[in-house]
Structure formats: structure tokens, C-alpha cells
PDB file of N, CA and C in Angstrom:
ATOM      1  N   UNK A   1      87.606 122.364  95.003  1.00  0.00           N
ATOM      2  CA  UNK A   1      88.792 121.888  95.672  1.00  0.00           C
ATOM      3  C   UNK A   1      89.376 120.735  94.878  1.00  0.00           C
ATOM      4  N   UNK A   2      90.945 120.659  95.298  1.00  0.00           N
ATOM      5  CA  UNK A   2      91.513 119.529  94.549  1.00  0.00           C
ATOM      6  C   UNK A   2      91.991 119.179  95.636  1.00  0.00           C
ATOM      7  N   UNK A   3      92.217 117.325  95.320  1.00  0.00           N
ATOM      8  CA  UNK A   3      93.265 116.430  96.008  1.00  0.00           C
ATOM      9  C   UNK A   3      93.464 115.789  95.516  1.00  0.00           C
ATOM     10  N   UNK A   4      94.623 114.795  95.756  1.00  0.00           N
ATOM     11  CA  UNK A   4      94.925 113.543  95.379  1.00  0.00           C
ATOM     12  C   UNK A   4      95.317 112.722  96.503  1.00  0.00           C
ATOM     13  N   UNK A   5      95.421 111.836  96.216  1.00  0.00           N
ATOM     14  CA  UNK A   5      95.756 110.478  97.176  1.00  0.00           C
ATOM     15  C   UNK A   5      97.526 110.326  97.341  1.00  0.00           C
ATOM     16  N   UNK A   6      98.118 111.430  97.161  1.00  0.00           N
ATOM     17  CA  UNK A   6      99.664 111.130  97.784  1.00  0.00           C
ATOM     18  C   UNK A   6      99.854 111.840  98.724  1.00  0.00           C
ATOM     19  N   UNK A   7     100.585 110.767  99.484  1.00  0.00           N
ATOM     20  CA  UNK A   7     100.676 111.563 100.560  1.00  0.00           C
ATOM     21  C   UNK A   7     102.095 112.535 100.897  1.00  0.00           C
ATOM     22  N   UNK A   8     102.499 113.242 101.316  1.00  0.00           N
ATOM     23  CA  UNK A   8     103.697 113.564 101.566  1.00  0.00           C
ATOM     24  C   UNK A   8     104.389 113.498 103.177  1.00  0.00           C
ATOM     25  N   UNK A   9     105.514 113.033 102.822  1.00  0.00           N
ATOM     26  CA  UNK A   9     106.648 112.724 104.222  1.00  0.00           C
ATOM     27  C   UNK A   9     107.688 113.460 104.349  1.00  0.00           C
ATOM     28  N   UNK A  10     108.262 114.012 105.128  1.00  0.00           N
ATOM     29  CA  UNK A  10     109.376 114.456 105.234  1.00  0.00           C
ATOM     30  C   UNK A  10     110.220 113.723 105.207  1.00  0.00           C
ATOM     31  N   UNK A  11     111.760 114.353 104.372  1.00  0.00           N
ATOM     32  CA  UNK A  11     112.763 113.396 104.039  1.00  0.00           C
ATOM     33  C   UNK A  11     113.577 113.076 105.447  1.00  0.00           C
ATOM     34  N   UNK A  12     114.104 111.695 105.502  1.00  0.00           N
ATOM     35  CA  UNK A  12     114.820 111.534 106.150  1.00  0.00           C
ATOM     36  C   UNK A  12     116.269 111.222 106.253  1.00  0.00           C
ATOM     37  N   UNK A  13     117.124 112.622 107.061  1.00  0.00           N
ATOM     38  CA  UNK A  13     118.275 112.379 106.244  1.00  0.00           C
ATOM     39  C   UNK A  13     119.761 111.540 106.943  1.00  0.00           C
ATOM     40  N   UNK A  14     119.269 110.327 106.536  1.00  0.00           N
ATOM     41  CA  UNK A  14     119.764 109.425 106.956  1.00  0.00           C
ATOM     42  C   UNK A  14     121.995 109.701 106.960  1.00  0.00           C
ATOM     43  N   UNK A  15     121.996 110.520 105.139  1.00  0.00           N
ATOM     44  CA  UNK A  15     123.313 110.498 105.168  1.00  0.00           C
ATOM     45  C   UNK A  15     123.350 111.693 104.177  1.00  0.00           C
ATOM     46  N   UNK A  16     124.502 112.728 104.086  1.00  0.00           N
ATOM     47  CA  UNK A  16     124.384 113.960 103.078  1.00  0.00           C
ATOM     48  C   UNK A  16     124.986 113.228 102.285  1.00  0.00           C
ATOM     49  N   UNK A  17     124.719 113.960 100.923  1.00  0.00           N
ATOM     50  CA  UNK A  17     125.064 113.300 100.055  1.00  0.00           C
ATOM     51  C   UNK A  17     125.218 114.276  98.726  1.00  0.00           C
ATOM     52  N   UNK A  18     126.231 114.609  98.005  1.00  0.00           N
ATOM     53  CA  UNK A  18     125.890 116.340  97.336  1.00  0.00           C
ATOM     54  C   UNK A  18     126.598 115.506  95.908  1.00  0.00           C
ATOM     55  N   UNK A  19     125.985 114.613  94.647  1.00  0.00           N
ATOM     56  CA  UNK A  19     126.288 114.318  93.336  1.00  0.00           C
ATOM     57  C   UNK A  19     125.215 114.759  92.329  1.00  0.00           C
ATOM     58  N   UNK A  20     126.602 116.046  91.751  1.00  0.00           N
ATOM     59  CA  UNK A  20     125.895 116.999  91.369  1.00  0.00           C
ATOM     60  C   UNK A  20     125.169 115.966  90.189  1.00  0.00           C
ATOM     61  N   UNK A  21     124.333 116.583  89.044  1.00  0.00           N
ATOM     62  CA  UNK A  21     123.618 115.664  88.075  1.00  0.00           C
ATOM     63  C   UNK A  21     123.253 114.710  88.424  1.00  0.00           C
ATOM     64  N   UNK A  22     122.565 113.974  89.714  1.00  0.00           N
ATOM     65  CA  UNK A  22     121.954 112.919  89.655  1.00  0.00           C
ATOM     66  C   UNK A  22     120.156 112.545  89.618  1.00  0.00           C
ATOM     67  N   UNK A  23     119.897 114.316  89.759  1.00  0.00           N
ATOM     68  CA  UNK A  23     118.494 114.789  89.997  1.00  0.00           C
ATOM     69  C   UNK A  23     117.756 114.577  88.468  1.00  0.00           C
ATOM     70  N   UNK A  24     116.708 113.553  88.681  1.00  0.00           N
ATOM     71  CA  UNK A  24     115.979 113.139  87.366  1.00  0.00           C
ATOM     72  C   UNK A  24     115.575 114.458  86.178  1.00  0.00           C
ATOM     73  N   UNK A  25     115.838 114.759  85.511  1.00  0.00           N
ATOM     74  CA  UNK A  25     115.731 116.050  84.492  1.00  0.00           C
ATOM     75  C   UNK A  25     113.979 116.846  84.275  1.00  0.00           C
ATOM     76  N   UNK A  26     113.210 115.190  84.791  1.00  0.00           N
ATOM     77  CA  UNK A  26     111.816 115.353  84.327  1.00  0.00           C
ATOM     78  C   UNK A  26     111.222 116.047  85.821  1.00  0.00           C
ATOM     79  N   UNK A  27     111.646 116.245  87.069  1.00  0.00           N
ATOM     80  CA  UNK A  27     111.038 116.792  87.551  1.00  0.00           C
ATOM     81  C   UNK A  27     111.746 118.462  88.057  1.00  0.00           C
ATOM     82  N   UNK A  28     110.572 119.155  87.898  1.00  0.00           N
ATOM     83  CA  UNK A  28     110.640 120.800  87.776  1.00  0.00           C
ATOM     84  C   UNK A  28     110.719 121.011  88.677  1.00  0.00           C
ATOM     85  N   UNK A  29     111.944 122.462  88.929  1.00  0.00           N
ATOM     86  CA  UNK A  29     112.221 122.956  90.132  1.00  0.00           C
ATOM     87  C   UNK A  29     113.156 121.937  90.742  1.00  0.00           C
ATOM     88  N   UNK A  30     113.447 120.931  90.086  1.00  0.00           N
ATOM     89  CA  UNK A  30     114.767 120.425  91.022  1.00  0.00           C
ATOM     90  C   UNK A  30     115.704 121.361  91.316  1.00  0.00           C
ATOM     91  N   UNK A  31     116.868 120.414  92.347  1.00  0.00           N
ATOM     92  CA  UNK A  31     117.831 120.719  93.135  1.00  0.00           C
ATOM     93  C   UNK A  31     118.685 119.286  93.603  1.00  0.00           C
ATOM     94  N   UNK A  32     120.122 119.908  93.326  1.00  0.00           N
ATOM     95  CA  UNK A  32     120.586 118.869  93.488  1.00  0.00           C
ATOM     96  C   UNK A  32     120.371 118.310  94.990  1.00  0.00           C
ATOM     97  N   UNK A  33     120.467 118.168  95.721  1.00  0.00           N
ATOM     98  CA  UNK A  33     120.231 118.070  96.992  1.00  0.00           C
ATOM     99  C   UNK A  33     119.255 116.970  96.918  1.00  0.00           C
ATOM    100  N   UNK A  34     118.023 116.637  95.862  1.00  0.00           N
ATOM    101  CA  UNK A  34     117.144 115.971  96.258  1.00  0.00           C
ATOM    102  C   UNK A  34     117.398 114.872  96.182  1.00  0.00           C
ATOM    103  N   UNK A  35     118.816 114.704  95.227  1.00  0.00           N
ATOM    104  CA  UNK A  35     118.981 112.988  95.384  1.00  0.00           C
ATOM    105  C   UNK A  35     119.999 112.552  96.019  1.00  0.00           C
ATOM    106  N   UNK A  36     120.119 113.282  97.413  1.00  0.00           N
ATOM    107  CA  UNK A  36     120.058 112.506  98.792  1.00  0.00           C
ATOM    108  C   UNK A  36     119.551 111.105  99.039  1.00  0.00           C
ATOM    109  N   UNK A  37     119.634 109.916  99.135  1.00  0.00           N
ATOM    110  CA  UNK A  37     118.986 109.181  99.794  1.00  0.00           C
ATOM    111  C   UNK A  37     118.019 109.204 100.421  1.00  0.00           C
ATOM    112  N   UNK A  38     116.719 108.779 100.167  1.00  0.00           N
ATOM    113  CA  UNK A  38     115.592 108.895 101.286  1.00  0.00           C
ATOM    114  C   UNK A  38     115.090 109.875 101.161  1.00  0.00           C
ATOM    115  N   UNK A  39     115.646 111.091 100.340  1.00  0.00           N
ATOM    116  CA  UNK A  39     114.584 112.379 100.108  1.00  0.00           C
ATOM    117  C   UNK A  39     113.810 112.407  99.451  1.00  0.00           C
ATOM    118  N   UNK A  40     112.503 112.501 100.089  1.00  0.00           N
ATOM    119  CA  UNK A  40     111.217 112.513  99.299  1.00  0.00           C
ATOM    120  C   UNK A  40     110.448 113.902  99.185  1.00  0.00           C
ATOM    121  N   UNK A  41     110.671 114.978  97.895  1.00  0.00           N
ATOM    122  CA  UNK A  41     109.744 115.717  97.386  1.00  0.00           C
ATOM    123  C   UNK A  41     107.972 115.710  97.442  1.00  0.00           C
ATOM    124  N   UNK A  42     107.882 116.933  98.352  1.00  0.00           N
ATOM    125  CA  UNK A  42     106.398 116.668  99.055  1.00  0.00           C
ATOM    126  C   UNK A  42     105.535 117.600  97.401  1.00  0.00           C
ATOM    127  N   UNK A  43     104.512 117.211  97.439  1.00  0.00           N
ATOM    128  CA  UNK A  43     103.875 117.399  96.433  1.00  0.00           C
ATOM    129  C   UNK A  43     103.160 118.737  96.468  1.00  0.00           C
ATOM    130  N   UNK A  44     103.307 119.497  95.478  1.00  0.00           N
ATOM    131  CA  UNK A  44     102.772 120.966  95.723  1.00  0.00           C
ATOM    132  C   UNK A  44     101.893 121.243  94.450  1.00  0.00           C
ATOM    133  N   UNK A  45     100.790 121.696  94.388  1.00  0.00           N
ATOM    134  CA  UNK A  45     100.550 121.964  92.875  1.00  0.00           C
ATOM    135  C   UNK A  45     101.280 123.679  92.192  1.00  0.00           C
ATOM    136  N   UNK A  46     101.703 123.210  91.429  1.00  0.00           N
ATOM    137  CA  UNK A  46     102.175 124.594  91.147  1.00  0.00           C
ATOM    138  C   UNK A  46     101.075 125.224  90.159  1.00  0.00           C
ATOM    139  N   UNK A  47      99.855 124.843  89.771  1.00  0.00           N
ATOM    140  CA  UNK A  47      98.960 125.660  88.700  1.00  0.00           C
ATOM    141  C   UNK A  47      97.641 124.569  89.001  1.00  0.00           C
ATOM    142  N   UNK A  48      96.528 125.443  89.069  1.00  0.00           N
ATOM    143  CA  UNK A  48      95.469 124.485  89.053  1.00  0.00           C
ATOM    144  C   UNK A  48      94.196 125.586  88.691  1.00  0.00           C
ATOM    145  N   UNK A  49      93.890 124.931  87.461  1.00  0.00           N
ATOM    146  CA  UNK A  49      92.339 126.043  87.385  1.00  0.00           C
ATOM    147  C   UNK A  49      91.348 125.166  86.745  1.00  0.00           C
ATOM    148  N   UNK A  50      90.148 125.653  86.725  1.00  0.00           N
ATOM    149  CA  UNK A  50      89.021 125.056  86.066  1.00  0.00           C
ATOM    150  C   UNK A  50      88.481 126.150  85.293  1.00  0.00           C
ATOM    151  N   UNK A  51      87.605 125.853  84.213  1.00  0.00           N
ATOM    152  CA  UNK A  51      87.029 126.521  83.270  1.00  0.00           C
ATOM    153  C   UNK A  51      85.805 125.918  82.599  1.00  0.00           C
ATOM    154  N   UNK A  52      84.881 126.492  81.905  1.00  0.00           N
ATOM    155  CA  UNK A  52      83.827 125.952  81.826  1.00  0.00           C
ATOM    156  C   UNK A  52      83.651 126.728  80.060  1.00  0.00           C
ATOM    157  N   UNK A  53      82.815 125.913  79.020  1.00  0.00           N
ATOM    158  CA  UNK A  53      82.874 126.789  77.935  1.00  0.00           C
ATOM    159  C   UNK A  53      81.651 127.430  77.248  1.00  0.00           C
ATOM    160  N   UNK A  54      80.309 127.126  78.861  1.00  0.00           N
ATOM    161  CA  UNK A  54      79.292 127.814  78.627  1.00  0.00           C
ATOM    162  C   UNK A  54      78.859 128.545  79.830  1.00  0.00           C
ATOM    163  N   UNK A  55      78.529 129.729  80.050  1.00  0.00           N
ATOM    164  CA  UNK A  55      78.265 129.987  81.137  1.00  0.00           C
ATOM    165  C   UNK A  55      76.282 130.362  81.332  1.00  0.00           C
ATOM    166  N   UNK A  56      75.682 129.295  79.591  1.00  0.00           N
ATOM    167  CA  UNK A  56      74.290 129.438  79.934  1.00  0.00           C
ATOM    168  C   UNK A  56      73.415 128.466  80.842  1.00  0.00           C
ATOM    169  N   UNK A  57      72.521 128.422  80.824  1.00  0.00           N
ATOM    170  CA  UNK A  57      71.759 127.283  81.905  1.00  0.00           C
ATOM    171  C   UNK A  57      71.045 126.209  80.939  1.00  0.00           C
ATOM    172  N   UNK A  58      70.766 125.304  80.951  1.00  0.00           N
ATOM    173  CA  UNK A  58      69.885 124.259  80.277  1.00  0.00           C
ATOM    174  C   UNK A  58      71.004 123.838  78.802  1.00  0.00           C
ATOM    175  N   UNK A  59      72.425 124.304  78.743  1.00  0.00           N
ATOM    176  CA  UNK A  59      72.853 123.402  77.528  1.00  0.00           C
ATOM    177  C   UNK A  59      74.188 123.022  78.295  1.00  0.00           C
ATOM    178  N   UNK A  60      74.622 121.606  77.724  1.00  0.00           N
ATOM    179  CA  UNK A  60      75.599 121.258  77.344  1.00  0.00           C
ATOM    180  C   UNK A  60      76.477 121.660  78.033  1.00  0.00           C
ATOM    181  N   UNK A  61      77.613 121.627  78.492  1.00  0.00           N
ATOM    182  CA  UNK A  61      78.854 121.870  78.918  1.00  0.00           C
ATOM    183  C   UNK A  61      79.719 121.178  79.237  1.00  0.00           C
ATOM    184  N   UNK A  62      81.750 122.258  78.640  1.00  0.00           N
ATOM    185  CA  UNK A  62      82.481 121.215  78.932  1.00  0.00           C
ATOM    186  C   UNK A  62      83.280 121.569  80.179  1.00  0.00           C
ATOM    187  N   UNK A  63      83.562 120.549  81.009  1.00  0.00           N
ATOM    188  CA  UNK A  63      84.469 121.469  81.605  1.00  0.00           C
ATOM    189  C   UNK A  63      86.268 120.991  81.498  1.00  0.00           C
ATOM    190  N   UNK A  64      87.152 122.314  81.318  1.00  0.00           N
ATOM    191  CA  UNK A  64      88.364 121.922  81.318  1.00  0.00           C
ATOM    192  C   UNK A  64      89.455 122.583  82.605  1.00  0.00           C
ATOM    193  N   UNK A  65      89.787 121.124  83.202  1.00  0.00           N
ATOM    194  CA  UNK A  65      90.864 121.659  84.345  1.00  0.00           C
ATOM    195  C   UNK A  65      92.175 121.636  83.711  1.00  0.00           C
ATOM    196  N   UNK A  66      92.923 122.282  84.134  1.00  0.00           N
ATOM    197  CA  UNK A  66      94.450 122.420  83.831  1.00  0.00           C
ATOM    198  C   UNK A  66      94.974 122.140  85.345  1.00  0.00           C
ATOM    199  N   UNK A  67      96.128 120.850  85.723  1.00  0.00           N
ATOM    200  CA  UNK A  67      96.457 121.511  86.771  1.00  0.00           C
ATOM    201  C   UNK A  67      98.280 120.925  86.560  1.00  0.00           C
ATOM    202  N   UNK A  68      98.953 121.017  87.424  1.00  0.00           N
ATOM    203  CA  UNK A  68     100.370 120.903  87.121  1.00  0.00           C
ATOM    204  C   UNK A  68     101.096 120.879  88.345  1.00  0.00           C
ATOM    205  N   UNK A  69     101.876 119.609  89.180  1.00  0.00           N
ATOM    206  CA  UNK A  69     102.398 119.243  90.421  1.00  0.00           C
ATOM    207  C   UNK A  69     103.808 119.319  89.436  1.00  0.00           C
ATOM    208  N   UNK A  70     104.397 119.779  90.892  1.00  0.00           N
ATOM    209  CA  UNK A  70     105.682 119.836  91.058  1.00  0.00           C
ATOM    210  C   UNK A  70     106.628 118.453  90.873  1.00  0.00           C
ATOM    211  N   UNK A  71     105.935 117.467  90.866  1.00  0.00           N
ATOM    212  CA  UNK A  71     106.631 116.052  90.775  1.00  0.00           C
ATOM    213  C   UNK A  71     105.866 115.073  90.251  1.00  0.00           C
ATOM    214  N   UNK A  72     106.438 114.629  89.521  1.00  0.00           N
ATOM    215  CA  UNK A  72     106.047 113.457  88.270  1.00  0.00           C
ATOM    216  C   UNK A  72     104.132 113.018  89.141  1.00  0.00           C
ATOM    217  N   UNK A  73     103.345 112.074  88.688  1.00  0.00           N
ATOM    218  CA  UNK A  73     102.204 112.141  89.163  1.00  0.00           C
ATOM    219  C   UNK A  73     102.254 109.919  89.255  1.00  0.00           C
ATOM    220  N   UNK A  74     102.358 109.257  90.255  1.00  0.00           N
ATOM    221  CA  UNK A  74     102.680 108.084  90.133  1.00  0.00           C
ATOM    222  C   UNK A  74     101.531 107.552  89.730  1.00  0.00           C
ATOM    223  N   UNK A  75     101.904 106.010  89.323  1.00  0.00           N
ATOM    224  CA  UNK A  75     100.900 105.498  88.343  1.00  0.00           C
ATOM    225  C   UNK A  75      99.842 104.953  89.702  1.00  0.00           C
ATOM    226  N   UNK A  76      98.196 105.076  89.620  1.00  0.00           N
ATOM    227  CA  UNK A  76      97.483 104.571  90.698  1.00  0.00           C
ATOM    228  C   UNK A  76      96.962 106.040  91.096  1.00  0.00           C
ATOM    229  N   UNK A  77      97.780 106.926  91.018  1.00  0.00           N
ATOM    230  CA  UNK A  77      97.172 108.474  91.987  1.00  0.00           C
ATOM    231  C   UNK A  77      96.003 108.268  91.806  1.00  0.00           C
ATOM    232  N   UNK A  78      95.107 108.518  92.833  1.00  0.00           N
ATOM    233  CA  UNK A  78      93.653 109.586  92.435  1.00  0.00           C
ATOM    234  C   UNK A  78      93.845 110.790  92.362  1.00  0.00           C
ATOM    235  N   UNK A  79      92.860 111.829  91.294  1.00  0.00           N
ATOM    236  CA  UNK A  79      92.176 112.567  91.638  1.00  0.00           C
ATOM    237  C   UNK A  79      90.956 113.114  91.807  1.00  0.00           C
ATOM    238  N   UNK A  80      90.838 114.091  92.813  1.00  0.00           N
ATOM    239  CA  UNK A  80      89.437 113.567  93.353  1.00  0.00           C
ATOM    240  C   UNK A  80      89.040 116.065  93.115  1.00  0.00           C
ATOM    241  N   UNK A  81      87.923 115.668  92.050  1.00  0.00           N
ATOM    242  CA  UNK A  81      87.456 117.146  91.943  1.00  0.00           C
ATOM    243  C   UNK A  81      86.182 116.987  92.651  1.00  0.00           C
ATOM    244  N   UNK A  82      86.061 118.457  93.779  1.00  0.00           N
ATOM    245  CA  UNK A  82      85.188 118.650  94.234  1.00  0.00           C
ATOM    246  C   UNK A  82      84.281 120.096  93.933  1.00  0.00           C
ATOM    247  N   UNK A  83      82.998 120.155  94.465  1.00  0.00           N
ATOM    248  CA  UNK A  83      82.199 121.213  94.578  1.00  0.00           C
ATOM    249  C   UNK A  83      81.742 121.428  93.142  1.00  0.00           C
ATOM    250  N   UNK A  84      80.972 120.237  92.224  1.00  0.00           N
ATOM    251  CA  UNK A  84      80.191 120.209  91.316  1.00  0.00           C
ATOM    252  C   UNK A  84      79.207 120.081  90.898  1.00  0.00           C
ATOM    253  N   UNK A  85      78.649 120.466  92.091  1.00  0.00           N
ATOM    254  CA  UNK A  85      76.956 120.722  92.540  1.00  0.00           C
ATOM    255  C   UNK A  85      76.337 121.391  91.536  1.00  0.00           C
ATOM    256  N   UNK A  86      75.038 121.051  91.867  1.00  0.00           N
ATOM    257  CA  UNK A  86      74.027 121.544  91.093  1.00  0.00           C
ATOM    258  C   UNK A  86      74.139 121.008  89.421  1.00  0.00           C
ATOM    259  N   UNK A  87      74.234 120.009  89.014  1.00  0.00           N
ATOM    260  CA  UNK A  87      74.195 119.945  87.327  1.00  0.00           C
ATOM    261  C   UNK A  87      73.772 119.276  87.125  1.00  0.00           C
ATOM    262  N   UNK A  88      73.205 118.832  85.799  1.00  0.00           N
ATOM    263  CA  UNK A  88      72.151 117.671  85.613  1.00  0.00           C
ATOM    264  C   UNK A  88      72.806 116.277  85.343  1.00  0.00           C
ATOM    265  N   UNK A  89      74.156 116.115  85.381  1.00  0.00           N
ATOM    266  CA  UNK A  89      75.017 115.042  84.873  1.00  0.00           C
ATOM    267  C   UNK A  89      74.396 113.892  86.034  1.00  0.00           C
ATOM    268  N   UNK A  90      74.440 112.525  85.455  1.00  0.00           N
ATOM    269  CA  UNK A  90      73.922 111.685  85.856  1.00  0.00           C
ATOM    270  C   UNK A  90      75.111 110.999  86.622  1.00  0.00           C
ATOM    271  N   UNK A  91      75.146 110.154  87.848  1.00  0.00           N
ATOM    272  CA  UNK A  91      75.724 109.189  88.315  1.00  0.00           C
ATOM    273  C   UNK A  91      76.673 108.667  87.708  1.00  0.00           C
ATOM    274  N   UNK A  92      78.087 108.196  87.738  1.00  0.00           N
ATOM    275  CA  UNK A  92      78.287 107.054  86.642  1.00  0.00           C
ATOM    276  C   UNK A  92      79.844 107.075  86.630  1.00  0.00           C
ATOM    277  N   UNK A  93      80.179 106.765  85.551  1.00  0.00           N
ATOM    278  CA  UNK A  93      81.228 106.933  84.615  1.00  0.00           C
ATOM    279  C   UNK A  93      81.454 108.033  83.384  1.00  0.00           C
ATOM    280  N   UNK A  94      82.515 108.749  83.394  1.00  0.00           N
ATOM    281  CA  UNK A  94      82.418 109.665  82.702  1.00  0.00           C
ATOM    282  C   UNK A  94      83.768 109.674  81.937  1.00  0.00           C
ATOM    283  N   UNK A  95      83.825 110.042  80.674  1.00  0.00           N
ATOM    284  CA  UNK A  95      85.101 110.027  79.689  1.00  0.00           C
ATOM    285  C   UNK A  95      85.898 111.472  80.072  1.00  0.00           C
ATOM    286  N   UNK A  96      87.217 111.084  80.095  1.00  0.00           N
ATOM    287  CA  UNK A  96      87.866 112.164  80.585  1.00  0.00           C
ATOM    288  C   UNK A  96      88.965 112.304  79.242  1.00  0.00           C
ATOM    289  N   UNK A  97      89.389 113.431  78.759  1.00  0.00           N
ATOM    290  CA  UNK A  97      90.105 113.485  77.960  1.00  0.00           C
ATOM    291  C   UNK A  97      91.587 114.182  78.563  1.00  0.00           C
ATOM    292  N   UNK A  98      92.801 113.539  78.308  1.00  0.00           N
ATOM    293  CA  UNK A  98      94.442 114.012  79.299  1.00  0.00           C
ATOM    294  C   UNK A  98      94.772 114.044  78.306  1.00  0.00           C
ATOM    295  N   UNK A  99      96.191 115.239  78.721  1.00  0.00           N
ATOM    296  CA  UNK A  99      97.150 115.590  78.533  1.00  0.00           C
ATOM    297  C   UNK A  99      98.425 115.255  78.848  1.00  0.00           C
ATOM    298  N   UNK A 100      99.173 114.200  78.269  1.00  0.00           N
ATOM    299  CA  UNK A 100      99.203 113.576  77.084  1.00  0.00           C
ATOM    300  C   UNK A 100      97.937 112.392  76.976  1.00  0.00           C
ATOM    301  N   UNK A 101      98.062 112.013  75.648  1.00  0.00           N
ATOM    302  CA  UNK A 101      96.386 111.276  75.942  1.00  0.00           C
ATOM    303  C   UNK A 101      96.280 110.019  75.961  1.00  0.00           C
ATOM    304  N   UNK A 102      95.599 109.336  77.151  1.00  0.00           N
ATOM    305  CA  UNK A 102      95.588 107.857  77.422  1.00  0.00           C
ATOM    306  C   UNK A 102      96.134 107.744  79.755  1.00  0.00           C
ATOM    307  N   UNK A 103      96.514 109.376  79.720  1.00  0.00           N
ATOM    308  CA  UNK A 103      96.939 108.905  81.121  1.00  0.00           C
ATOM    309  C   UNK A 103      96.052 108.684  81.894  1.00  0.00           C
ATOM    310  N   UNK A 104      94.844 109.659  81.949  1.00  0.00           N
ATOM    311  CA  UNK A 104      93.602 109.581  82.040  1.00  0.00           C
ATOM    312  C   UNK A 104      92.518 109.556  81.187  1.00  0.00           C
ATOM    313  N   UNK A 105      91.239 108.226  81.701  1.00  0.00           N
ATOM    314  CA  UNK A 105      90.569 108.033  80.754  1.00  0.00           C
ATOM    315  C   UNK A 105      89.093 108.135  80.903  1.00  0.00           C
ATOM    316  N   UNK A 106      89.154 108.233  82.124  1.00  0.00           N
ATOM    317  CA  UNK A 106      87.337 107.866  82.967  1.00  0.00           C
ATOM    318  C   UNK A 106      87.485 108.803  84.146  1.00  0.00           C
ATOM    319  N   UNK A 107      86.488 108.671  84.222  1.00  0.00           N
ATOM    320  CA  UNK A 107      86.001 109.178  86.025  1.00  0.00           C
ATOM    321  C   UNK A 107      85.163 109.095  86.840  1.00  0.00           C
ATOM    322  N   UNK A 108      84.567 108.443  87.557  1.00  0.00           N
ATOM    323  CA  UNK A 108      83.534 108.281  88.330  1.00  0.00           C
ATOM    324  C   UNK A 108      82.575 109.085  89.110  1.00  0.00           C
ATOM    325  N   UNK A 109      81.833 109.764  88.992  1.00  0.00           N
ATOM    326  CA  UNK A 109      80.883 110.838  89.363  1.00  0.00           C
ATOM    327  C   UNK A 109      80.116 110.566  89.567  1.00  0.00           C
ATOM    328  N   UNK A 110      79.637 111.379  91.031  1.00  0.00           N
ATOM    329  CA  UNK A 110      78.779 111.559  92.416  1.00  0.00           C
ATOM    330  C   UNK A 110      77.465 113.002  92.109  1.00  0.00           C
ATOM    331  N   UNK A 111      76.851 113.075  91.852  1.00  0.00           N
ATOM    332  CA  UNK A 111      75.987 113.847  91.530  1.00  0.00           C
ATOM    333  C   UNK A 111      75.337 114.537  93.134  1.00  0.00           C
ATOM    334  N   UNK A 112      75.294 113.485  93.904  1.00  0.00           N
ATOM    335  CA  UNK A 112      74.919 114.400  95.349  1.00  0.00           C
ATOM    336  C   UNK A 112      76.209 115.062  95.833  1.00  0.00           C
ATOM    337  N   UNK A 113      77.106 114.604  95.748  1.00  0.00           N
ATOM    338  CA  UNK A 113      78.358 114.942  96.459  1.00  0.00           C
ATOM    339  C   UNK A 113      78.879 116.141  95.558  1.00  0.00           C
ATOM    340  N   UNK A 114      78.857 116.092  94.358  1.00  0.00           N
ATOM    341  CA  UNK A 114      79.411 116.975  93.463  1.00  0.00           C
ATOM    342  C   UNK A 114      80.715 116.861  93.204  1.00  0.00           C
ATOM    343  N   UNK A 115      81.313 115.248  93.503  1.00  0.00           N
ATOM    344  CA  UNK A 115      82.681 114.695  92.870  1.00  0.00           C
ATOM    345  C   UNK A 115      83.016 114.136  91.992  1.00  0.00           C
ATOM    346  N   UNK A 116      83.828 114.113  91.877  1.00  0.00           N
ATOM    347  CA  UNK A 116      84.326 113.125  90.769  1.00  0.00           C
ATOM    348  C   UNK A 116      85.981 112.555  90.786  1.00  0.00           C
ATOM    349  N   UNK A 117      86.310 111.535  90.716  1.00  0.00           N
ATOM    350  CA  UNK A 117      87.254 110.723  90.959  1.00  0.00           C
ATOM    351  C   UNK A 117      87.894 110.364  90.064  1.00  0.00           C
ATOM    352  N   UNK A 118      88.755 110.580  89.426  1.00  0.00           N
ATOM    353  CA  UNK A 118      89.818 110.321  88.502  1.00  0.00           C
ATOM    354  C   UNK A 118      90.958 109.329  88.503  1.00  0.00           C
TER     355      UNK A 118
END
């Protein structure tokens, strides 16, 4: 399972408001409509997978998620990967490598829980 720590609200539409081109370019699937006042884009993932690049027992492994929200990702988000049970990875801190690189850098991992926090 995936989550993150944003929450989503429904917009409130205080006043219509229809200027066409004012919708930021960087987020996908816009519509003009969204830059209404007060409209807040609820967060959807549009792609999310995990992959692994050994499927033997006793070596090494990496694992790589891909995932991809519908709206920019604010600075502070968590994310929080679950159901990583069973592996020998220790407690701790763990190096995370992002796309582009530097957004994410670490992660904190739960070995009973099988999480990890981003």
C-alpha cells in the first residue's frame, strides 16, 4: 500500500471564475476551471508500481517504486510504503535514490511493521 500525508478538500466555490491560461503548465490533466479561487485539486495517483530485481532468497535486493500524482508533490509530504515484511533489512535509516535526484534522500524503516517513511 501507498500513502502520503496530504490531505484532500473539496474546493470551495466561493466565486466562478473562467481565465483561460491561468492553470500552472506543470500540473497534468489540468483544466482551466482549476484556477478558480479556492480550488483545490484532490490528489490521485495516476501510476504506482513496485518492482524488485531479484526474485532469489538469501541475496541482496533492490527495490524500485515508480509512482506519479496528479499534482505537483509539496515540499514536507510523507511517503509512507507499506507491507515489507519478512526481509532481513535492519531498523534504521535507509538511502533512497529520486527522480529527479536530491528530492528524496533517506527513509526510515520499520522492520516489524514492514514500513518505511519517506
Amino acid at each position: 500500500q501507498i500513502h502520503t500525508s496530504v490531505e484532500c478538500f473539496e474546493a470551495v466555490d466561493a466565486r466562478v471564475v473562467t481565465n483561460k491560461g491561468l492553470l500552472a503548465s506543470a500540473v497534468s490533466e489540468g483544466e482551466d476551471v482549476e484556477s478558480t479561487p479556492l480550488k483545490i485539486r484532490c490528489p490521485r495517483w495516476r501510476h504506482a508500481s513496485i518492482a524488485q530485481n531479484s526474485d532469489l532468497p538469501c541475496v541482496d535486493n533492490k527495490l524500485d517504486a515508480s509512482l506519479t500524482l496528479n499534482v505537483p508533490i509539496p515540499a514536507g509530504a510523507l511517503l509512507t510504503l507499506t507491507g515489507l515484511t519478512d526481509t532481513g533489512t535492519a531498523d534504521g535509516q535507509l538511502a533512497i535514490t529520486s527522480v529527479p535526484p536530491g528530492v528524496m534522500t533517506s527513509g526510515n524503516f520499520s522492520q516489524a511493521s514492514g514500513t518505511i517513511i519517506i
